[in-house]
PDB file of N, CA and C in Angstrom:
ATOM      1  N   UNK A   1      -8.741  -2.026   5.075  1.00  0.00           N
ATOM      2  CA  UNK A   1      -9.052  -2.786   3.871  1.00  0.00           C
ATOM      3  C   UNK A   1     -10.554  -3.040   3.823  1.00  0.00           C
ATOM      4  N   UNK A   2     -11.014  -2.423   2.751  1.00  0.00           N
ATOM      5  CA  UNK A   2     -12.981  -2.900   2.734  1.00  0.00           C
ATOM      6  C   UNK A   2     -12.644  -4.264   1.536  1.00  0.00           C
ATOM      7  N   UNK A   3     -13.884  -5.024   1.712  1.00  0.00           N
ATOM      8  CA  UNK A   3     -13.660  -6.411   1.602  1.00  0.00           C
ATOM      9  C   UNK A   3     -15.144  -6.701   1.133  1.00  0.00           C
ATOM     10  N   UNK A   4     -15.479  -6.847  -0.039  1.00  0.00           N
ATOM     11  CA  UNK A   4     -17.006  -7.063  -0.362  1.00  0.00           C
ATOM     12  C   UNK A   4     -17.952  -5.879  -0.494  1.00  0.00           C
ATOM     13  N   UNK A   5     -17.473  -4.608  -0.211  1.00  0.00           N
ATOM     14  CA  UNK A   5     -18.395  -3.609   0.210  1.00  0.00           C
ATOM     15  C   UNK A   5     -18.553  -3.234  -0.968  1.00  0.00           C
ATOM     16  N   UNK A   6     -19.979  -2.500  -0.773  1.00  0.00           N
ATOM     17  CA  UNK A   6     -20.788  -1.839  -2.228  1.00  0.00           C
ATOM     18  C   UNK A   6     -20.900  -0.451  -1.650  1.00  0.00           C
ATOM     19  N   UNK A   7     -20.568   0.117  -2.592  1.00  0.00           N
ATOM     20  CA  UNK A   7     -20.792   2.049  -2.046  1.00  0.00           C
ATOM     21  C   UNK A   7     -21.141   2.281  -3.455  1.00  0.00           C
ATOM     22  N   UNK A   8     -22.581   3.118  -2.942  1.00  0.00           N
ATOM     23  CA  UNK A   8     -23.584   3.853  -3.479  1.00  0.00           C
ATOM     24  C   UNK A   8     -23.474   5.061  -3.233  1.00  0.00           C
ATOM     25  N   UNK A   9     -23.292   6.213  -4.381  1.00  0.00           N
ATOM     26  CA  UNK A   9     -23.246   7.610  -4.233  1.00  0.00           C
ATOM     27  C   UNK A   9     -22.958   8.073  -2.707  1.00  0.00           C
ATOM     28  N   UNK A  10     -21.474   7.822  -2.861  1.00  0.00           N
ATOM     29  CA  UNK A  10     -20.979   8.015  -1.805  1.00  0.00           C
ATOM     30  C   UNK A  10     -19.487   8.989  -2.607  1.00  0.00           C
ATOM     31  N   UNK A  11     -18.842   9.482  -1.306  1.00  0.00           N
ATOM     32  CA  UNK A  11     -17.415  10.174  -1.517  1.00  0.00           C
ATOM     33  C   UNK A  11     -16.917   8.934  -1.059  1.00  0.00           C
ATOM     34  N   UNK A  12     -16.089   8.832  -1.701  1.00  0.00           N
ATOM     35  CA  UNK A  12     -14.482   7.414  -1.359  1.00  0.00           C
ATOM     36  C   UNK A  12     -13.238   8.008  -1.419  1.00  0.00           C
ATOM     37  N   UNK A  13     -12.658   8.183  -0.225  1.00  0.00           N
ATOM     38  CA  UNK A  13     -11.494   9.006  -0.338  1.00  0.00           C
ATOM     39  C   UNK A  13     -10.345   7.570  -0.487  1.00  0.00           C
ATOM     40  N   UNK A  14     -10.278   7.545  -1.033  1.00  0.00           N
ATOM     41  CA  UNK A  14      -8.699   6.434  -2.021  1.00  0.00           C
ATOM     42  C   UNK A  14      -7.484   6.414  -1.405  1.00  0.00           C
ATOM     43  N   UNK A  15      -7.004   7.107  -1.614  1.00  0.00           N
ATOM     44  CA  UNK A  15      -5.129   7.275  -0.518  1.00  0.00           C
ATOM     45  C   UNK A  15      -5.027   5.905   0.262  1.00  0.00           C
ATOM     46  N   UNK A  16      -4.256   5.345   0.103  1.00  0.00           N
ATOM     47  CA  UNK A  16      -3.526   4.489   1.490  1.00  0.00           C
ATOM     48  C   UNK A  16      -4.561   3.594   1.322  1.00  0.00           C
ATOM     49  N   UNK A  17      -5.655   2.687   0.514  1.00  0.00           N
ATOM     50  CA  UNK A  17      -6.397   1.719   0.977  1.00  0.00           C
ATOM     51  C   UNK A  17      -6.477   0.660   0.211  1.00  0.00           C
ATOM     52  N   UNK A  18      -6.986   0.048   0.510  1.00  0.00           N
ATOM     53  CA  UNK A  18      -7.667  -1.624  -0.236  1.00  0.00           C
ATOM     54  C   UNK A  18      -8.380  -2.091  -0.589  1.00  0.00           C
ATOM     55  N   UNK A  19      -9.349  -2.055  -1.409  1.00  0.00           N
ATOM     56  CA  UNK A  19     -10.394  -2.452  -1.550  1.00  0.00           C
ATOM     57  C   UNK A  19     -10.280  -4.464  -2.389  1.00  0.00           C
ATOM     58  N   UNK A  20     -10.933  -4.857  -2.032  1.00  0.00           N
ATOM     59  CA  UNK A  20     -11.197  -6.047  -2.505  1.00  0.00           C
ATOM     60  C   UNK A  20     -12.770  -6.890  -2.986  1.00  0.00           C
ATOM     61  N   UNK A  21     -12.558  -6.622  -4.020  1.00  0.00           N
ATOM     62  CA  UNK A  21     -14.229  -7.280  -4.234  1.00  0.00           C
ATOM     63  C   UNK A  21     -15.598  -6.310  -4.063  1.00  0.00           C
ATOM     64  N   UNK A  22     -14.830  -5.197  -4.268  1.00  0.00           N
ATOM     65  CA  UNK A  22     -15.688  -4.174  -4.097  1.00  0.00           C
ATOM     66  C   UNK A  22     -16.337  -3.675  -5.190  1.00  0.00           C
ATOM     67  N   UNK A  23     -17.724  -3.016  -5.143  1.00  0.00           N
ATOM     68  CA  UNK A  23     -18.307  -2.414  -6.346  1.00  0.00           C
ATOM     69  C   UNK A  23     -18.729  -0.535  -5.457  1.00  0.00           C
ATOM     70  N   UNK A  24     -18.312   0.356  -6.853  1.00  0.00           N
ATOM     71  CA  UNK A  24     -18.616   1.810  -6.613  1.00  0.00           C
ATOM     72  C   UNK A  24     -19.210   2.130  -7.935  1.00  0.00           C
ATOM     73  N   UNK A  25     -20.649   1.989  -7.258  1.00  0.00           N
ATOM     74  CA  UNK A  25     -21.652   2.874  -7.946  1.00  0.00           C
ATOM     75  C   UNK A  25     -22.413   4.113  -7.606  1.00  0.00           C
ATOM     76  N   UNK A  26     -21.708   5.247  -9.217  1.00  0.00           N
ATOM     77  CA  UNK A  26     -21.772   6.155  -8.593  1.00  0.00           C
ATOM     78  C   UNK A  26     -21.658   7.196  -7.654  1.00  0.00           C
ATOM     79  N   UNK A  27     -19.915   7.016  -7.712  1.00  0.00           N
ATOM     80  CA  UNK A  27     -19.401   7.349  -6.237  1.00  0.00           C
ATOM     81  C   UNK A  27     -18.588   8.964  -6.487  1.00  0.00           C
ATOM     82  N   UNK A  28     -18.403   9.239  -5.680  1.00  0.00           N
ATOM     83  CA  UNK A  28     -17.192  10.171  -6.079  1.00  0.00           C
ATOM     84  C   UNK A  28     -15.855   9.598  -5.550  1.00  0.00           C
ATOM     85  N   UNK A  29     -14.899   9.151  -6.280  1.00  0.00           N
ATOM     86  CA  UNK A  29     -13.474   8.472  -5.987  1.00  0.00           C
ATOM     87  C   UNK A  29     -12.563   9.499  -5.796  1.00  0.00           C
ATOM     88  N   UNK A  30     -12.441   9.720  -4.626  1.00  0.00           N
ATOM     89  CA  UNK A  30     -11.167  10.737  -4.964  1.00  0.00           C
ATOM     90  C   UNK A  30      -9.687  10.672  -4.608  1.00  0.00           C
ATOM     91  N   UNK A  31      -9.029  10.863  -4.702  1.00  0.00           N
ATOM     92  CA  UNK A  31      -7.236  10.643  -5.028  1.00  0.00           C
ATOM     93  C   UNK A  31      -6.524  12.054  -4.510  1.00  0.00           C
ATOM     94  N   UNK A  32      -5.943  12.139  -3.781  1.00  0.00           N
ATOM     95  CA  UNK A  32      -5.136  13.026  -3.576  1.00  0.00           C
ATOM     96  C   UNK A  32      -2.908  13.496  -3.700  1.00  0.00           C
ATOM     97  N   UNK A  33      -3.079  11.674  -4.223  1.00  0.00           N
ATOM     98  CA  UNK A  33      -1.871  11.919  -4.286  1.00  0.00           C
ATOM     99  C   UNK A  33      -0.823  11.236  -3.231  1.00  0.00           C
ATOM    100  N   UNK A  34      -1.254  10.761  -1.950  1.00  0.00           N
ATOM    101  CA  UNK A  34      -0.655   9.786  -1.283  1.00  0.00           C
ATOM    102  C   UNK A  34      -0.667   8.536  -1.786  1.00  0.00           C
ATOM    103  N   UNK A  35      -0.180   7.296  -0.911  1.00  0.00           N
ATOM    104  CA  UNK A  35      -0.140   6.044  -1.135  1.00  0.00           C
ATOM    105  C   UNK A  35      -1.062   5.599  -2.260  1.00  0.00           C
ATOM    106  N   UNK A  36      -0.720   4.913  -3.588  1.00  0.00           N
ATOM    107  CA  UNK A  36      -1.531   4.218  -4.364  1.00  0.00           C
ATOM    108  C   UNK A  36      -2.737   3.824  -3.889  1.00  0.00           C
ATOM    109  N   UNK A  37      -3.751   3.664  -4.155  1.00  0.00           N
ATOM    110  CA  UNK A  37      -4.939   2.676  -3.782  1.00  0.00           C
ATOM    111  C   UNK A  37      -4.654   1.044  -4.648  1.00  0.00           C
ATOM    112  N   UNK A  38      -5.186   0.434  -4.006  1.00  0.00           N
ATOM    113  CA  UNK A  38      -5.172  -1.189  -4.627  1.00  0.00           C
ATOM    114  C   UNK A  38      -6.383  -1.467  -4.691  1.00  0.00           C
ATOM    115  N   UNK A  39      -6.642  -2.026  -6.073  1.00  0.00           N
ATOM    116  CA  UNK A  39      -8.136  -2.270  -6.262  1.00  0.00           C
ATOM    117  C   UNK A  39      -8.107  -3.967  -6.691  1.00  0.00           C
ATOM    118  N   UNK A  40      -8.341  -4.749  -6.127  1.00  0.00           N
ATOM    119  CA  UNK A  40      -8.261  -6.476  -6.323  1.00  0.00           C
ATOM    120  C   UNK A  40     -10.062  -6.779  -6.431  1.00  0.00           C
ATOM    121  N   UNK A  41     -10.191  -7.490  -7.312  1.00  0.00           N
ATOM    122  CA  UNK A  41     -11.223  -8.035  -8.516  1.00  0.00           C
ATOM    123  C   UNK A  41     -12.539  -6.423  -8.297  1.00  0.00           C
ATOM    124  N   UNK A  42     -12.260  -5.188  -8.165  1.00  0.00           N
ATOM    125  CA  UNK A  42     -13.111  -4.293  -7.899  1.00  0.00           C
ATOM    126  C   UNK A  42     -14.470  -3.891  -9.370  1.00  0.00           C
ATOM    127  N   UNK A  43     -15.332  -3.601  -9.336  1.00  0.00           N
ATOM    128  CA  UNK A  43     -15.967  -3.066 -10.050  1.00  0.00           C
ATOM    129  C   UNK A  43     -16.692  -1.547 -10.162  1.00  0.00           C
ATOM    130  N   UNK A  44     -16.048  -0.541 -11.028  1.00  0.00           N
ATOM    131  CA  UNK A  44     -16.124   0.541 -10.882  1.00  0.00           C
ATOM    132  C   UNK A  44     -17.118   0.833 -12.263  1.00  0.00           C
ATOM    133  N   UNK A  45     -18.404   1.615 -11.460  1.00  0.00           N
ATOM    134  CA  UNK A  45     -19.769   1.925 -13.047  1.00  0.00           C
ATOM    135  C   UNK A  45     -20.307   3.423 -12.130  1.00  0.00           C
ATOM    136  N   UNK A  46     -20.136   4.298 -13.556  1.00  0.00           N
ATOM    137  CA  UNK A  46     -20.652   5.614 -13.263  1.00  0.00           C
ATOM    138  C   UNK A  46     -20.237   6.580 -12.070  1.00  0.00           C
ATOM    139  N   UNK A  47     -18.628   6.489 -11.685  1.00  0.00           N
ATOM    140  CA  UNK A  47     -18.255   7.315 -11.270  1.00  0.00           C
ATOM    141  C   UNK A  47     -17.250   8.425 -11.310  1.00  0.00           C
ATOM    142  N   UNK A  48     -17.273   8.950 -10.487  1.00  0.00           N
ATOM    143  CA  UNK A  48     -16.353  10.659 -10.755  1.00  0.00           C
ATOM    144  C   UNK A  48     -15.316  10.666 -10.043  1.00  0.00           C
ATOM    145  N   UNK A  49     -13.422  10.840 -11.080  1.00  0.00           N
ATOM    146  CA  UNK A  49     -12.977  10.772 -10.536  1.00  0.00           C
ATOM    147  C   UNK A  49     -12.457  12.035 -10.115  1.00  0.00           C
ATOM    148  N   UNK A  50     -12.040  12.548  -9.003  1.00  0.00           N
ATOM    149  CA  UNK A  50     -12.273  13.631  -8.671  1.00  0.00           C
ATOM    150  C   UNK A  50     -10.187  13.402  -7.732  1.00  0.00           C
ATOM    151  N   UNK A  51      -9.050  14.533  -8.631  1.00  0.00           N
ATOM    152  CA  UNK A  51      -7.861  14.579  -7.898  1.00  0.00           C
ATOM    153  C   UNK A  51      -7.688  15.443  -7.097  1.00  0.00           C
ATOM    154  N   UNK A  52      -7.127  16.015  -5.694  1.00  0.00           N
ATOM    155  CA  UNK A  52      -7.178  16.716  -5.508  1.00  0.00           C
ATOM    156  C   UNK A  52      -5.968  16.788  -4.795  1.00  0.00           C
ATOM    157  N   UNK A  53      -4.786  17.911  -4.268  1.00  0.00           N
ATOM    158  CA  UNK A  53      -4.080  18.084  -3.625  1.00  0.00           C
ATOM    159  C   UNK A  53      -2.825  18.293  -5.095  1.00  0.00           C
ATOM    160  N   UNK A  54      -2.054  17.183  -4.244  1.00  0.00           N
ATOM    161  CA  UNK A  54      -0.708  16.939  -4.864  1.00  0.00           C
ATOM    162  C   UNK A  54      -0.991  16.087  -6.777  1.00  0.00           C
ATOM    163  N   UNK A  55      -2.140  15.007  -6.466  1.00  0.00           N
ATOM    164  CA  UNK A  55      -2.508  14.541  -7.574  1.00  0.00           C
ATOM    165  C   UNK A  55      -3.107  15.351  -8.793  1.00  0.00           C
ATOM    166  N   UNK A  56      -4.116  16.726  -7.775  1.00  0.00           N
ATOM    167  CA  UNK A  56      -4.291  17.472  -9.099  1.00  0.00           C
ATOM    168  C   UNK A  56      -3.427  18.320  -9.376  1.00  0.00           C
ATOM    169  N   UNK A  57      -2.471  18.620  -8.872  1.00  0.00           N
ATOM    170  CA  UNK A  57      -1.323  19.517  -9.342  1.00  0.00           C
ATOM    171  C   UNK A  57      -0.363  18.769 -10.345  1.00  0.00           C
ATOM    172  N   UNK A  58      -0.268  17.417 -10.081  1.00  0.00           N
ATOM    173  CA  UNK A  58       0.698  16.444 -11.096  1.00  0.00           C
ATOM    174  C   UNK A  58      -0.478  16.504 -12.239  1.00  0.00           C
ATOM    175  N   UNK A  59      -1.789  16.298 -12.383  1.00  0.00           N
ATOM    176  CA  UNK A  59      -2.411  16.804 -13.407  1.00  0.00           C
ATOM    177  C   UNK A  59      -2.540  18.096 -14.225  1.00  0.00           C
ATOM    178  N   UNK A  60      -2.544  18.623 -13.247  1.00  0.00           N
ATOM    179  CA  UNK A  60      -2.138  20.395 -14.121  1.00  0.00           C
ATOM    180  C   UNK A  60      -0.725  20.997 -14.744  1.00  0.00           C
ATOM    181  N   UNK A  61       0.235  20.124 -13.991  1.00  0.00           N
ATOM    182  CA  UNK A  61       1.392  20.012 -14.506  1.00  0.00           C
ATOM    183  C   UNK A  61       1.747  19.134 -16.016  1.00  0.00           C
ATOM    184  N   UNK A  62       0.812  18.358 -15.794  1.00  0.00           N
ATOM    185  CA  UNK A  62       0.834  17.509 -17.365  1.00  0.00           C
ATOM    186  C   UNK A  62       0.314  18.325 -18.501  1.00  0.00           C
ATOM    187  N   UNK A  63      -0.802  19.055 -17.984  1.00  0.00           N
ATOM    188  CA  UNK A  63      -1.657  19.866 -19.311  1.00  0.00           C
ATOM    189  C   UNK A  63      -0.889  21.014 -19.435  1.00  0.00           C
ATOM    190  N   UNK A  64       0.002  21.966 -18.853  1.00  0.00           N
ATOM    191  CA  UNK A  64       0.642  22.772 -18.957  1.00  0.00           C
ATOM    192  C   UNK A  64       1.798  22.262 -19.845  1.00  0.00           C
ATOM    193  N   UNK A  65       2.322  20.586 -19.894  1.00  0.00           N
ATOM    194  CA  UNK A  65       3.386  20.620 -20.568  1.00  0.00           C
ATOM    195  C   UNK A  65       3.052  20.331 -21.581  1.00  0.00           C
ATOM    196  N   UNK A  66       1.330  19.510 -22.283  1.00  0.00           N
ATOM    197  CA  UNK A  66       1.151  19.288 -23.351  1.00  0.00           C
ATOM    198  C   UNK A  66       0.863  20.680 -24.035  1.00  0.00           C
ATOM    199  N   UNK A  67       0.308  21.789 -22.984  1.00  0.00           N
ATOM    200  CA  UNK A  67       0.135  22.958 -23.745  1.00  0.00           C
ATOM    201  C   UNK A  67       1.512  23.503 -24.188  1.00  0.00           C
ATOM    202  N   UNK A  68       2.281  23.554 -23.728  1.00  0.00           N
ATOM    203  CA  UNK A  68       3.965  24.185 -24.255  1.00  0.00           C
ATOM    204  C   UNK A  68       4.466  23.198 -25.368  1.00  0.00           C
ATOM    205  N   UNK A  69       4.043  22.271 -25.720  1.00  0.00           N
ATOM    206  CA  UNK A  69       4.348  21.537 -26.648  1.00  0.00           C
ATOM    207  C   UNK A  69       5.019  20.376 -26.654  1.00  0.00           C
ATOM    208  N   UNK A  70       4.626  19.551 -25.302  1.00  0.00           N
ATOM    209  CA  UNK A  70       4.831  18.324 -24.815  1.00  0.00           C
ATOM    210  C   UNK A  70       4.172  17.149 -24.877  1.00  0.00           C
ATOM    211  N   UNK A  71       3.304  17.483 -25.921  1.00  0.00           N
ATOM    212  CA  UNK A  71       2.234  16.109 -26.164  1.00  0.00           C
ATOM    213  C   UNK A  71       2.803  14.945 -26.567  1.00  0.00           C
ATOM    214  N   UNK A  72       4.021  14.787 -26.921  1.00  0.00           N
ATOM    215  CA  UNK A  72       4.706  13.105 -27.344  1.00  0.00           C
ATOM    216  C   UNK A  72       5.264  13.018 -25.594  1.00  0.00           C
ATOM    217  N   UNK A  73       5.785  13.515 -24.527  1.00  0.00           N
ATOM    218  CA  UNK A  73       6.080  13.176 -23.435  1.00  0.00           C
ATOM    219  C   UNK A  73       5.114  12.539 -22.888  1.00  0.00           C
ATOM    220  N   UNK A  74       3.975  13.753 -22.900  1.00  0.00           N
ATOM    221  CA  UNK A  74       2.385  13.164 -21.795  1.00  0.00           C
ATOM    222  C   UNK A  74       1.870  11.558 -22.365  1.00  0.00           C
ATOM    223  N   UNK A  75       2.106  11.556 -23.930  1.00  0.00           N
ATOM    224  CA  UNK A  75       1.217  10.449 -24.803  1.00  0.00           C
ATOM    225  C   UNK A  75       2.339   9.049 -24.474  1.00  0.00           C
ATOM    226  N   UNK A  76       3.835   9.623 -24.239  1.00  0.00           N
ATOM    227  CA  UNK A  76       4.571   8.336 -23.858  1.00  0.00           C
ATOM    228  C   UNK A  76       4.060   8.075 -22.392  1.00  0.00           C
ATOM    229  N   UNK A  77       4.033   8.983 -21.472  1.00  0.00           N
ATOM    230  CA  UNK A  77       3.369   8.374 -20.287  1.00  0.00           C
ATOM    231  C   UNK A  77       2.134   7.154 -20.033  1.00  0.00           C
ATOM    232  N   UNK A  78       1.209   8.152 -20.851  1.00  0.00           N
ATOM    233  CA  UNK A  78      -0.080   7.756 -21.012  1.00  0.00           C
ATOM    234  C   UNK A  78       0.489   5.887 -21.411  1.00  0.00           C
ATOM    235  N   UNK A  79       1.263   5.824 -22.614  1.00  0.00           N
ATOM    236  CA  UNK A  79       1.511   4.704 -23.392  1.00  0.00           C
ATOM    237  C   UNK A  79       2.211   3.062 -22.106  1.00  0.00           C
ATOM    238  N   UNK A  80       2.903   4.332 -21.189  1.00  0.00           N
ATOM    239  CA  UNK A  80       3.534   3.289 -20.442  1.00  0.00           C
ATOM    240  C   UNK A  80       2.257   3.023 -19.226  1.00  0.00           C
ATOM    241  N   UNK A  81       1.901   3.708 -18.826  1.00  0.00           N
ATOM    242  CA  UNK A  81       0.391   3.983 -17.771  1.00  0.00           C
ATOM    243  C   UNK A  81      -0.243   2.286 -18.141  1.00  0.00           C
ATOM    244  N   UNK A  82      -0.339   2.380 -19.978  1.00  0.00           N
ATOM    245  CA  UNK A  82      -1.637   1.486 -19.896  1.00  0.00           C
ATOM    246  C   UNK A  82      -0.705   0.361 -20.600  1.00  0.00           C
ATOM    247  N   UNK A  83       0.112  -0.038 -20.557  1.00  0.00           N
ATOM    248  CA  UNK A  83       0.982  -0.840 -21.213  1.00  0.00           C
ATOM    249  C   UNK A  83       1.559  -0.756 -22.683  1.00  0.00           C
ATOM    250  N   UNK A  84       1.024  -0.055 -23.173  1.00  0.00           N
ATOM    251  CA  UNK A  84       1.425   0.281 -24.293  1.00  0.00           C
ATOM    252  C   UNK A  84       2.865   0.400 -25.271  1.00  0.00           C
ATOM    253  N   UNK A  85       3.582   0.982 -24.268  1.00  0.00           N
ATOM    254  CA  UNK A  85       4.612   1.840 -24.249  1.00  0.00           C
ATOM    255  C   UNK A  85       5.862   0.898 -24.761  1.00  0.00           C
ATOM    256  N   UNK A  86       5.445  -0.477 -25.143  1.00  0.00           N
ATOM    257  CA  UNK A  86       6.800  -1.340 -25.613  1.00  0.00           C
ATOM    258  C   UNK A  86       8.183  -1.819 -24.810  1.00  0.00           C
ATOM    259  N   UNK A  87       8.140  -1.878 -23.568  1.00  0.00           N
ATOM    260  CA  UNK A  87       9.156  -2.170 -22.694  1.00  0.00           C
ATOM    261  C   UNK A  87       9.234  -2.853 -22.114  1.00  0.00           C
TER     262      UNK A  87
END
């Protein structure tokens, strides 16, 4: 668990962690698809999020289904993702 820390143009590999009270400026964030990350009161300015593994394959799997003609599935996701979604 990082706790107060500031990362400056740095790689942040995400999977499995905690951050708390943290600021990433300018970082590269990256996600692969394991354990959620938890981000508690964090501040995120000017960085790249970058998926890779299993996470960018669940991404390429999404654009493949909006390309076949799945864009009300991906856009209900999206809807529930950010609260949207009425439930």
């Amino acid at each position: 668990m990082a706790d107060g820390a500031i990362y400056n143009h740095e790689t942040v590999v995400l999977d499995g962690e905690t951050f708390s009270s943290c600021e990433f400026r300018d970082c590269r964030l990256v996600y692969s698809g394991g354990e959620p990350p938890v981000f508690q009161d964090c501040r995120i300015d000017d960085c790249e999020w970058k998926f890779e593994d299993a996470a960018g394959r669940t991404l390429a799997f999404l654009k493949v289904v909006w390309g076949a003609g799945g864009k009300a599935p991906v856009q209900g996701l999206i809807k529930e993702i950010t609260g949207g979604g009425g439930r």
